[in-house]
N, C-alpha and C. Protein backbone atom coordinates (compact mmCIF):
# COMPACT_ATOMS: atom_id res chain seq x y z
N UNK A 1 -138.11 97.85 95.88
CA UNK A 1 -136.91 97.04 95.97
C UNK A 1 -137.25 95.56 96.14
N UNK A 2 -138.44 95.69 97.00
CA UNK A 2 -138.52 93.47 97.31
C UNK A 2 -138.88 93.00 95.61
N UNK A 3 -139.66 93.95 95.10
CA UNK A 3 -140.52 93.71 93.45
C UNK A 3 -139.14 93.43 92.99
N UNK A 4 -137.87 93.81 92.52
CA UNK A 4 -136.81 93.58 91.71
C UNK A 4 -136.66 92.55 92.12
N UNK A 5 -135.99 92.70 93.79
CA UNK A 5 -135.35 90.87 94.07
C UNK A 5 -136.48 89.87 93.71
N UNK A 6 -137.34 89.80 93.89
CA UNK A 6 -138.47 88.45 93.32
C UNK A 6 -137.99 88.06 91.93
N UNK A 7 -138.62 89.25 91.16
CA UNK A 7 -137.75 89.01 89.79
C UNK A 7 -136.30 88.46 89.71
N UNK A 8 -135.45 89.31 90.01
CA UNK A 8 -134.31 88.41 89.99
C UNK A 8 -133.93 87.12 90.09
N UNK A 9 -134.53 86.65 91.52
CA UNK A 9 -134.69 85.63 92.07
C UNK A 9 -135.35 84.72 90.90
N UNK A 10 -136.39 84.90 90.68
CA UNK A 10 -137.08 84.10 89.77
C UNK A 10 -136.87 83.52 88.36
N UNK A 11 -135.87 84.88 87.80
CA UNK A 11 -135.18 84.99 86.62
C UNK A 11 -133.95 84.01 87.07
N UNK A 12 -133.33 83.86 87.94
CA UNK A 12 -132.52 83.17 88.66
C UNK A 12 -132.74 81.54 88.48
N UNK A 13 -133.99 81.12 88.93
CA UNK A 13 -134.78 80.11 89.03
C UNK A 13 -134.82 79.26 88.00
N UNK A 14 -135.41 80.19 86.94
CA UNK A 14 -135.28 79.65 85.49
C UNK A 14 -134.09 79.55 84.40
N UNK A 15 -132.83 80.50 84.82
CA UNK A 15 -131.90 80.02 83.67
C UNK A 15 -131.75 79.11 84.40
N UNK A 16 -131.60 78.74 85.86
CA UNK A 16 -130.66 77.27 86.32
C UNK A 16 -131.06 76.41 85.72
N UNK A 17 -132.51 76.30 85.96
CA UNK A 17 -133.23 75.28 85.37
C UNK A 17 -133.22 75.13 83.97
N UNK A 18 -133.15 75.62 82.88
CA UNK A 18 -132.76 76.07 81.43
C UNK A 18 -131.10 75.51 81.40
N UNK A 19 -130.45 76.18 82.06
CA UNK A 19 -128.89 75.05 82.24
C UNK A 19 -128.76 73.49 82.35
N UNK A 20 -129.83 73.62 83.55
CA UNK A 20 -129.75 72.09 83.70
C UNK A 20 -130.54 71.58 83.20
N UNK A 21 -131.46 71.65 82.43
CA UNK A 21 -132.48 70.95 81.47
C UNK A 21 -131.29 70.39 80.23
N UNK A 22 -130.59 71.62 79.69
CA UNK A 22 -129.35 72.02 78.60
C UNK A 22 -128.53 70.59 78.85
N UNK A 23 -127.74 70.53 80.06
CA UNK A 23 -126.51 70.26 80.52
C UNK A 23 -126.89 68.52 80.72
N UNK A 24 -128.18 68.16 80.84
CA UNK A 24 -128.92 67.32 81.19
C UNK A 24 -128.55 66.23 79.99
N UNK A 25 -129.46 66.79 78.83
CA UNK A 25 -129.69 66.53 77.35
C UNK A 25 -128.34 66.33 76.74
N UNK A 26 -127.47 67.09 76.94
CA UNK A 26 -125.58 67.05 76.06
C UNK A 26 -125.39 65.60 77.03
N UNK A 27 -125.37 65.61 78.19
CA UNK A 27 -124.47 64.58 79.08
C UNK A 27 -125.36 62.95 78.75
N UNK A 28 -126.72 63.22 78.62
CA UNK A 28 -127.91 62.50 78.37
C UNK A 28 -127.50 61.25 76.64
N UNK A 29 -127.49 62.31 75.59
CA UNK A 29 -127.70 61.87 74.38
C UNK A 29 -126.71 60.88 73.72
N UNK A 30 -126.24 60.28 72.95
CA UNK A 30 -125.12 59.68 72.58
C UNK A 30 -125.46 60.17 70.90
N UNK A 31 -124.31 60.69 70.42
CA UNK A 31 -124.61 61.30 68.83
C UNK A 31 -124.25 59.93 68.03
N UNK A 32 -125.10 59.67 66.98
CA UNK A 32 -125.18 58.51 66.33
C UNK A 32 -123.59 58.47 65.60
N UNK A 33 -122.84 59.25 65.47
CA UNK A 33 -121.59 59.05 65.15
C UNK A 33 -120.73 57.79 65.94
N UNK A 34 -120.70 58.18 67.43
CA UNK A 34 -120.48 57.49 68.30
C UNK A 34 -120.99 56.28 68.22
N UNK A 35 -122.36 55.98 68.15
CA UNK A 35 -122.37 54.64 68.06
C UNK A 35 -121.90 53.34 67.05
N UNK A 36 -121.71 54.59 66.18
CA UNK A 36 -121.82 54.02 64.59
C UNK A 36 -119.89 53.78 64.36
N UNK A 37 -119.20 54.17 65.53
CA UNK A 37 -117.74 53.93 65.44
C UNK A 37 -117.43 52.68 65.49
N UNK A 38 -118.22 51.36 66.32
CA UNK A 38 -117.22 50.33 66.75
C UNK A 38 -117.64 49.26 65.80
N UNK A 39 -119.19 49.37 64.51
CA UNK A 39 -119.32 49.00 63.89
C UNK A 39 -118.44 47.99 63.01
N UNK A 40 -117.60 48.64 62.83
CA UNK A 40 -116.72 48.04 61.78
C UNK A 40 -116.40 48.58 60.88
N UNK A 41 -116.63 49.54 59.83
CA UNK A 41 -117.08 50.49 58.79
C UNK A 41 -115.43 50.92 58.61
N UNK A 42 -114.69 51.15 59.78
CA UNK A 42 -113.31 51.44 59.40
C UNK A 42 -112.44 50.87 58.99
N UNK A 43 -112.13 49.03 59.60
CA UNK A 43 -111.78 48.42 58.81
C UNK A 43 -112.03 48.18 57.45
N UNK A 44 -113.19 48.79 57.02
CA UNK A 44 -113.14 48.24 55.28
C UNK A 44 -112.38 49.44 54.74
N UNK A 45 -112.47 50.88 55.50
CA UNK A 45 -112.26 51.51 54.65
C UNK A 45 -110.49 51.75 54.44
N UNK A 46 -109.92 51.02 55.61
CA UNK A 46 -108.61 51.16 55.57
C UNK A 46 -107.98 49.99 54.75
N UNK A 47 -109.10 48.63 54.79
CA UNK A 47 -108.60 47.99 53.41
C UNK A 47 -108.68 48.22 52.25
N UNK A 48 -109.48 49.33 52.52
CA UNK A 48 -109.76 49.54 50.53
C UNK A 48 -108.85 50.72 49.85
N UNK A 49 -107.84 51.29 50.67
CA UNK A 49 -106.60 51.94 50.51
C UNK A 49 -105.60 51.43 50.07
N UNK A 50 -105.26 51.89 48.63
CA UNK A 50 -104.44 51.50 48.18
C UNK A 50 -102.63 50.69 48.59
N UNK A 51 -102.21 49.74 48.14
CA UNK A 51 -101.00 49.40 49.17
C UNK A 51 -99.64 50.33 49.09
N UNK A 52 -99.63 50.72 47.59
CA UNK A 52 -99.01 52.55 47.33
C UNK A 52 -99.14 53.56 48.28
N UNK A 53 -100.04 53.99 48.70
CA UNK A 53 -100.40 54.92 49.29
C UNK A 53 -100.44 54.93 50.67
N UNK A 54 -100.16 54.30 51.78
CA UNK A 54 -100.31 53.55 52.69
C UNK A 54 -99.64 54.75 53.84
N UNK A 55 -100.47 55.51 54.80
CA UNK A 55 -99.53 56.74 55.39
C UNK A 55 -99.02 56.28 56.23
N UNK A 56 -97.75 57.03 56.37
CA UNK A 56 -96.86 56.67 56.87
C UNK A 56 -96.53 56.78 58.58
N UNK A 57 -96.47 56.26 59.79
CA UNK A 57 -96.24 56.67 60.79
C UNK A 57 -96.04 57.62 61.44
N UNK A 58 -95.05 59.01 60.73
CA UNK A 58 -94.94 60.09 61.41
C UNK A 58 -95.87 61.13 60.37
N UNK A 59 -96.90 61.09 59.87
CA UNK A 59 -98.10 61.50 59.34
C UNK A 59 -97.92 62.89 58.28
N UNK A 60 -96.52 61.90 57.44
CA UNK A 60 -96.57 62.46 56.00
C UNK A 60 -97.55 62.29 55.04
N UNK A 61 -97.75 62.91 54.63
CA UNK A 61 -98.46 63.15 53.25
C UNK A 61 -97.91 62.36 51.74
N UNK A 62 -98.76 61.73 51.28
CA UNK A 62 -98.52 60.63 50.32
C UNK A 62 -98.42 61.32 48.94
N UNK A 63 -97.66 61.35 48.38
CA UNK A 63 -97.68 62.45 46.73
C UNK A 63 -97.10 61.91 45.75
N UNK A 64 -97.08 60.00 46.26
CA UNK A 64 -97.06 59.41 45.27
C UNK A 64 -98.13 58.89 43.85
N UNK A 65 -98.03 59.09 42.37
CA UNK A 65 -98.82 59.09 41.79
C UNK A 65 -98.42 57.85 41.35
N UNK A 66 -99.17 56.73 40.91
CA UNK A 66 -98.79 55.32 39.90
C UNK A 66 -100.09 55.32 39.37
């Protein structure tokens, strides 16, 4: 019986540590998406949208063709 609890215990030991290594790294990293948001990259792409097509506030769908 003490031989199981050690194990346990030990097995215990290591997912925490495996969690918090895990939990560490997610809270740690910043995904290059994120950084790459305040760039600017959106303003061009919302100027380069047609003035036709332009969506609308309550987030209809545009099905105008010219």
């Amino acid at each position: 019986m003490k031989f199981e609890s050690l194990i346990l215990a030990g097995l215990f030991a290591v997912c925490f540590g495996i969690c918090a290594g895990v939990m560490g790294a997610m809270l740690k990293t910043t995904p290059a998406s994120v950084q790459l948001a305040g760039a600017g990259k959106a303003a061009a792409v919302v100027l380069a949208t047609p003035a036709g097509c332009v969506r609308p506030t309550d987030d209809a769908v545009c099905s105008r063709a010219d």
